[in-house]
N, C-alpha and C. Protein backbone atom coordinates (compact mmCIF):
# COMPACT_ATOMS: atom_id res chain seq x y z
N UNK A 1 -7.52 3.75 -21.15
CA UNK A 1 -7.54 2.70 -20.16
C UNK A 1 -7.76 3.30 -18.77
N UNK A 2 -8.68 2.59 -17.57
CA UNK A 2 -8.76 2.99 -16.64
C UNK A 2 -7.92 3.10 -15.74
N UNK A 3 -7.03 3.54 -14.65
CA UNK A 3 -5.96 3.61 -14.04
C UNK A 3 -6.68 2.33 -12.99
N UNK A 4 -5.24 1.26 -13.05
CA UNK A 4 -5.79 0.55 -11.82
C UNK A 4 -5.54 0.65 -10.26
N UNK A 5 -6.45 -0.16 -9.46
CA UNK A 5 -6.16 0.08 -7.82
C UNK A 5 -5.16 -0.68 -7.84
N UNK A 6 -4.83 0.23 -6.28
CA UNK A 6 -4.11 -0.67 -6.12
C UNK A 6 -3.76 -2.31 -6.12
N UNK A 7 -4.71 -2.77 -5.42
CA UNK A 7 -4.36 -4.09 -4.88
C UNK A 7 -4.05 -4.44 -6.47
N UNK A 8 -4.78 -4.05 -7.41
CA UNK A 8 -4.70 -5.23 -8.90
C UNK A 8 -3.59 -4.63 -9.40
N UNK A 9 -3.35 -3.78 -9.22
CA UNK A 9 -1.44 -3.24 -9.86
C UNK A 9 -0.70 -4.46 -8.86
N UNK A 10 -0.88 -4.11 -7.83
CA UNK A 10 -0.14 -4.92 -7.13
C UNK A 10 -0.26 -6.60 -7.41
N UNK A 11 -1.04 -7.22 -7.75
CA UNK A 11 -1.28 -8.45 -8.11
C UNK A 11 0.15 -8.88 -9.49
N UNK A 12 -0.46 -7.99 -10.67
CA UNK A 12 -0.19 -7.88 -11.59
C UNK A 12 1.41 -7.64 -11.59
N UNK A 13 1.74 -6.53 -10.58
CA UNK A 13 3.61 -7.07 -10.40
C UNK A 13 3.65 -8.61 -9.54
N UNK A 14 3.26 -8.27 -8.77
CA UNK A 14 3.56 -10.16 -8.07
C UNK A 14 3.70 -11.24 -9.00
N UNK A 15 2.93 -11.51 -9.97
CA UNK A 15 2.88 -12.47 -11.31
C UNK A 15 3.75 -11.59 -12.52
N UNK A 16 4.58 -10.46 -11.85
CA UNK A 16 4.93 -10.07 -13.57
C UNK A 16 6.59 -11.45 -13.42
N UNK A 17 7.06 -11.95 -12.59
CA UNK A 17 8.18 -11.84 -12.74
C UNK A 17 7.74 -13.79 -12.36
N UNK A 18 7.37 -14.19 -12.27
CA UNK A 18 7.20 -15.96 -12.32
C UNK A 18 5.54 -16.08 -12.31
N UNK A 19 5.01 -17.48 -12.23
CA UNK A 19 3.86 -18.04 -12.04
C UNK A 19 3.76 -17.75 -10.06
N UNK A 20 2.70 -17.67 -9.77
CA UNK A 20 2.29 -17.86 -8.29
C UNK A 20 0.79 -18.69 -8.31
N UNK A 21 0.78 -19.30 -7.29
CA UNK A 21 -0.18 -20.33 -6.36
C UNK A 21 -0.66 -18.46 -5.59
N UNK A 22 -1.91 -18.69 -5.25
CA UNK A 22 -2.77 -17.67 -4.71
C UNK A 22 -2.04 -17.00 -3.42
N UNK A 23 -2.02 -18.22 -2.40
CA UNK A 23 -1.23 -17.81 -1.20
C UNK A 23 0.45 -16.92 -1.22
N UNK A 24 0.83 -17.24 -2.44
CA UNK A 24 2.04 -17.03 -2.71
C UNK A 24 1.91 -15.53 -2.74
N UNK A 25 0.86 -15.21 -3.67
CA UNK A 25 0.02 -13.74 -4.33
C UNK A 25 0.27 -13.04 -3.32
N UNK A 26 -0.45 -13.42 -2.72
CA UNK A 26 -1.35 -12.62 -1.29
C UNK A 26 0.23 -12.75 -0.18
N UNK A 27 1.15 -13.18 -0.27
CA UNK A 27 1.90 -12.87 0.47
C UNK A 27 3.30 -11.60 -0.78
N UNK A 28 3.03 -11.67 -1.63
CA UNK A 28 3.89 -11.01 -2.59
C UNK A 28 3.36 -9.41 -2.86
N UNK A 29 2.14 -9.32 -2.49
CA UNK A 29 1.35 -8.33 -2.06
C UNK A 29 1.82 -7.90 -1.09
N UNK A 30 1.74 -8.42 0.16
CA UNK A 30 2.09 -7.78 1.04
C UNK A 30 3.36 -7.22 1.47
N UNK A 31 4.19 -7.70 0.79
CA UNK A 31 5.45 -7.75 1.07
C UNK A 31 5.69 -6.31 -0.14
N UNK A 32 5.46 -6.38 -1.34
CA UNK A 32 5.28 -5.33 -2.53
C UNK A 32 4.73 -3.91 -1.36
N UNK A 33 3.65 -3.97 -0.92
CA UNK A 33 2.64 -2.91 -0.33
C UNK A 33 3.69 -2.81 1.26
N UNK A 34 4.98 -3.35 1.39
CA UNK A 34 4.97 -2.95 3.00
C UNK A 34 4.14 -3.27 3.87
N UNK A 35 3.56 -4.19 3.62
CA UNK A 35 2.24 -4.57 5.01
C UNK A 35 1.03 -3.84 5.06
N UNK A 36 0.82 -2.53 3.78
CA UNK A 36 -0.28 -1.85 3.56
C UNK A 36 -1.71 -2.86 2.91
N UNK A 37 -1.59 -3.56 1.80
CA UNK A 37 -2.55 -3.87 1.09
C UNK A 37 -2.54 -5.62 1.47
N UNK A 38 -3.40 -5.75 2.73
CA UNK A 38 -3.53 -7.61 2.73
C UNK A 38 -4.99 -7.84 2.06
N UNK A 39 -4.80 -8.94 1.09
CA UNK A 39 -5.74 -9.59 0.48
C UNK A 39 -6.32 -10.92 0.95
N UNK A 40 -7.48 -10.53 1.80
CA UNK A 40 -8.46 -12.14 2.13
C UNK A 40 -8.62 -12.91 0.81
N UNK A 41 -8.33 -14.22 1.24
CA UNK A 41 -8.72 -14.90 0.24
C UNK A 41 -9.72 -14.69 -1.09
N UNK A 42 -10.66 -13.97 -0.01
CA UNK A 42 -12.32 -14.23 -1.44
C UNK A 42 -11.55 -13.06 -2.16
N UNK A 43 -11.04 -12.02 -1.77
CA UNK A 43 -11.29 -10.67 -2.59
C UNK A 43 -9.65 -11.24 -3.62
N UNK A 44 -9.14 -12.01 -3.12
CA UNK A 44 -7.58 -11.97 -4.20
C UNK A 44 -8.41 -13.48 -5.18
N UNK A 45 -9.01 -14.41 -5.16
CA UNK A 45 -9.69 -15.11 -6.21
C UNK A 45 -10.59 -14.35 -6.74
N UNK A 46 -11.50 -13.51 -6.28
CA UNK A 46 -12.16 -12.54 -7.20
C UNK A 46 -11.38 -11.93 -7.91
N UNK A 47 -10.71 -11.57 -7.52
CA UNK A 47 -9.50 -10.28 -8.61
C UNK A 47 -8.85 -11.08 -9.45
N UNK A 48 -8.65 -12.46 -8.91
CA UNK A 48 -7.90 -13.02 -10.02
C UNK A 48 -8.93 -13.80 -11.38
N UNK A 49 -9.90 -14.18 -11.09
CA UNK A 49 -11.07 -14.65 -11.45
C UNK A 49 -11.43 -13.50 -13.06
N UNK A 50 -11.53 -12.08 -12.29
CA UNK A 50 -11.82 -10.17 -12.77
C UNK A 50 -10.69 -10.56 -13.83
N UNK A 51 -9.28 -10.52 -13.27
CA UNK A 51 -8.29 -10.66 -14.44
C UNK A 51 -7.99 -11.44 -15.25
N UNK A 52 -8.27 -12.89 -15.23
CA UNK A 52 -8.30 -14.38 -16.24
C UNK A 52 -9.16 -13.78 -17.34
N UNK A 53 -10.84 -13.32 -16.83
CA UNK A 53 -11.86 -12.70 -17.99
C UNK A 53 -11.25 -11.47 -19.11
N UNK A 54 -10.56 -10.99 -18.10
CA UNK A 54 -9.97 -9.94 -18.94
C UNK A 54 -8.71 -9.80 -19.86
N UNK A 55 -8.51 -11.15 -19.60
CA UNK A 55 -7.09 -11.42 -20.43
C UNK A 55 -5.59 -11.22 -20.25
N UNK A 56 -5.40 -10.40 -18.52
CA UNK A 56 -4.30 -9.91 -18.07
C UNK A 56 -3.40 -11.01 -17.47
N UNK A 57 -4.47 -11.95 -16.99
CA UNK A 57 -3.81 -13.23 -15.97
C UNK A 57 -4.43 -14.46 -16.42
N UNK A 58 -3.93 -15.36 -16.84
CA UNK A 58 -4.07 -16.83 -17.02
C UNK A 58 -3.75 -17.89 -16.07
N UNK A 59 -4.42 -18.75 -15.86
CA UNK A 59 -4.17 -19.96 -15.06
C UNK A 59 -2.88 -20.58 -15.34
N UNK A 60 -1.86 -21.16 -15.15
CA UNK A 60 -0.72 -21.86 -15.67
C UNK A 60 -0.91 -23.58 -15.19
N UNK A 61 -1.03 -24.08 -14.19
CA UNK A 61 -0.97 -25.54 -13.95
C UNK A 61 -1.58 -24.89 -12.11
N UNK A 62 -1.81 -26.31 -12.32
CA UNK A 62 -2.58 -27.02 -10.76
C UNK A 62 -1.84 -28.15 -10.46
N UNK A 63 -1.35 -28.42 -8.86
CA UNK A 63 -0.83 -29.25 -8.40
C UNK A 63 -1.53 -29.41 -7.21
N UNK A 64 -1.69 -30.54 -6.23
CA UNK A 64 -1.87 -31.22 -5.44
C UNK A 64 -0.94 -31.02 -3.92
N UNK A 65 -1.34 -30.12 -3.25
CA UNK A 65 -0.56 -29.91 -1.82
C UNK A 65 -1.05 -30.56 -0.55
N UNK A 66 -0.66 -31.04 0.50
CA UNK A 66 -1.67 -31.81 1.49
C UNK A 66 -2.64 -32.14 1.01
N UNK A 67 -2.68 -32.53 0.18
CA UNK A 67 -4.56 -32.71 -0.45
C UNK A 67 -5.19 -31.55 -0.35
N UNK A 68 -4.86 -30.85 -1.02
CA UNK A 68 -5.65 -29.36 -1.19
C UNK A 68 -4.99 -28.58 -2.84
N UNK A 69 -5.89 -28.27 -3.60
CA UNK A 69 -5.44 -28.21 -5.02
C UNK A 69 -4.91 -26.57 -5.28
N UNK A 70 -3.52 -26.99 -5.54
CA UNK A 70 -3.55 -25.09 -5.68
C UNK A 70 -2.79 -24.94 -7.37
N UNK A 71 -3.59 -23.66 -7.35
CA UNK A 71 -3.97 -23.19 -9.19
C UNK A 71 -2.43 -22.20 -9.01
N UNK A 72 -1.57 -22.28 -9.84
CA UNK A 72 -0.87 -21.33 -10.27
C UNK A 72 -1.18 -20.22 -11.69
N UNK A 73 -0.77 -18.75 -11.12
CA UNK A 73 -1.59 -17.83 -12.08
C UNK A 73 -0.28 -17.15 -12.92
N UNK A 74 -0.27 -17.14 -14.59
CA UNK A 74 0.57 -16.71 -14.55
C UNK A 74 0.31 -14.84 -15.62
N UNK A 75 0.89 -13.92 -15.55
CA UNK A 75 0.63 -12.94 -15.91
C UNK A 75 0.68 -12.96 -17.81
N UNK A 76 0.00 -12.52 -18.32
CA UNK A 76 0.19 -12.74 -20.11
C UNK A 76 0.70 -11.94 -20.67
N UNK A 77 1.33 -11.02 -21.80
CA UNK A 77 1.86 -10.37 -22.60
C UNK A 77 0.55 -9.64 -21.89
N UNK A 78 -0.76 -9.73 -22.22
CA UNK A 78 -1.65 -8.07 -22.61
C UNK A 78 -1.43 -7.82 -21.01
N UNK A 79 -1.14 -8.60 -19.98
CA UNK A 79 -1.48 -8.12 -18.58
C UNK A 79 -0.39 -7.52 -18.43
N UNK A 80 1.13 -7.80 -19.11
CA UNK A 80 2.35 -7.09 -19.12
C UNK A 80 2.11 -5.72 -19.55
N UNK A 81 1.37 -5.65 -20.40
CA UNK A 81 1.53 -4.88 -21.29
C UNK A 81 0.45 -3.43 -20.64
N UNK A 82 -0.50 -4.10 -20.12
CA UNK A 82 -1.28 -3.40 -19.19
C UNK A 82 -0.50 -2.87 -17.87
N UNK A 83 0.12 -3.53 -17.27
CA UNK A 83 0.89 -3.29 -16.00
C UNK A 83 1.92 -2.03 -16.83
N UNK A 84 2.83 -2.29 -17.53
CA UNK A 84 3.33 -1.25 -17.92
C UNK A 84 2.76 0.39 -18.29
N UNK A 85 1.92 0.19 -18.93
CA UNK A 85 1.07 1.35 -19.26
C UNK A 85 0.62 1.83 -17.87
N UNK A 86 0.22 1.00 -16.87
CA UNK A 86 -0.26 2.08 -15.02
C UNK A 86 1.29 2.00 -14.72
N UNK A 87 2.08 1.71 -14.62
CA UNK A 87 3.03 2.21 -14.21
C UNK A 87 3.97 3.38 -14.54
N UNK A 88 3.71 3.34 -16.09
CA UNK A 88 4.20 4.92 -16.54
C UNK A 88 3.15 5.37 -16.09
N UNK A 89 1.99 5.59 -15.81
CA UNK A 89 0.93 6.71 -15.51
C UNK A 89 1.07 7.21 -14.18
N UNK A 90 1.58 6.02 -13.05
CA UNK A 90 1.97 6.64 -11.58
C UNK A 90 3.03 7.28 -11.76
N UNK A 91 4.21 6.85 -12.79
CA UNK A 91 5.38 7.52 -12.41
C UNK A 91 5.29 8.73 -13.35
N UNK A 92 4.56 9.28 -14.04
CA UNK A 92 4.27 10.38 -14.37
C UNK A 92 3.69 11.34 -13.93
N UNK A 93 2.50 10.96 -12.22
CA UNK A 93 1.95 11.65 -11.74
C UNK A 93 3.02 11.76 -10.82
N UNK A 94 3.70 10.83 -10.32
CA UNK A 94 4.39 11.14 -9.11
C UNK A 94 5.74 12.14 -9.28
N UNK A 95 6.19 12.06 -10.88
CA UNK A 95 6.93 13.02 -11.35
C UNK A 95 6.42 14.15 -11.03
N UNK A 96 4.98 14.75 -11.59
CA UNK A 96 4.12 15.85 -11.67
C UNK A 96 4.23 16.34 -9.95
N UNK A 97 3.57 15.14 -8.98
CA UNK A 97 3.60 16.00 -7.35
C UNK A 97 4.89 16.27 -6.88
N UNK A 98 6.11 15.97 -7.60
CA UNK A 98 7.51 15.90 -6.86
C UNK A 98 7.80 17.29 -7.25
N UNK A 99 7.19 17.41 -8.78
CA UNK A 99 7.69 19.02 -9.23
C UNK A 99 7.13 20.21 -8.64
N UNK A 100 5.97 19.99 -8.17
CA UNK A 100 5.09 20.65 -7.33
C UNK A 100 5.36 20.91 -6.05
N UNK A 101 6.13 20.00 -5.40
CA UNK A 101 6.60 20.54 -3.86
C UNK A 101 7.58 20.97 -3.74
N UNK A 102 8.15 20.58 -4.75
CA UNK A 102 10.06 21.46 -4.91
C UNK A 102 9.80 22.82 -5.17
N UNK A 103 8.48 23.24 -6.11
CA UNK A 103 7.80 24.34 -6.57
C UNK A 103 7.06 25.19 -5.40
N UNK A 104 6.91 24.67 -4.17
CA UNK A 104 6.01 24.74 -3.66
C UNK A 104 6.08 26.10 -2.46
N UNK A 105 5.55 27.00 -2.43
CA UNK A 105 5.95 28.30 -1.87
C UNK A 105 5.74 28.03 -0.19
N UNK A 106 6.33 28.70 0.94
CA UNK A 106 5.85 28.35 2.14
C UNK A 106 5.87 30.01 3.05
């Protein structure tokens, strides 16, 4: 499996733990990333759009806000299951650079 970027790791925890409406996303992101990774609209419906095809994220229900329709996304077993697998892979590298600077001669 390919290691994912950030922003879509980050997506992928935002929806691991309830359903989210897009805006919700994109603020669960930011808040996840410390204010590092903000997602414009087009690029967090593309990603989410990238992940529905791929089977990680599913649509859950649509409701009606000010008259404006917002899609809730919710994360699936394979996108769980995917999120888990990059997350042992960071915390295995980040194991690997921690051993390396404790190691690290000066």
């Amino acid at each position: 499996m390919t290691p994912m970027r950030e922003p879509t790791f980050l997506i992928l925890v935002a929806l691991a733990g309830r359903a989210l409406h897009g805006y919700a996303v994109v603020q669960e992101v930011a808040e996840l990333s410390c204010g590092r990774v903000v997602l414009p609209a087009g690029t967090l419906y593309a990603a989410l759009e990238r992940l529905v095809h791929e089977g990680l994220v599913e649509p859950e229900r649509s409701e009606v806000v000010d008259g404006r329709n917002r899609r809730y996304y919710r994360l699936t077993d394979a996108g769980a299951d995917a999120l888990a697998v990059d997350a042992d892979r960071q915390r295995q590298n980040a194991a690997a650079a921690e051993e390396r600077l404790r190691a690290r001669v000066r």
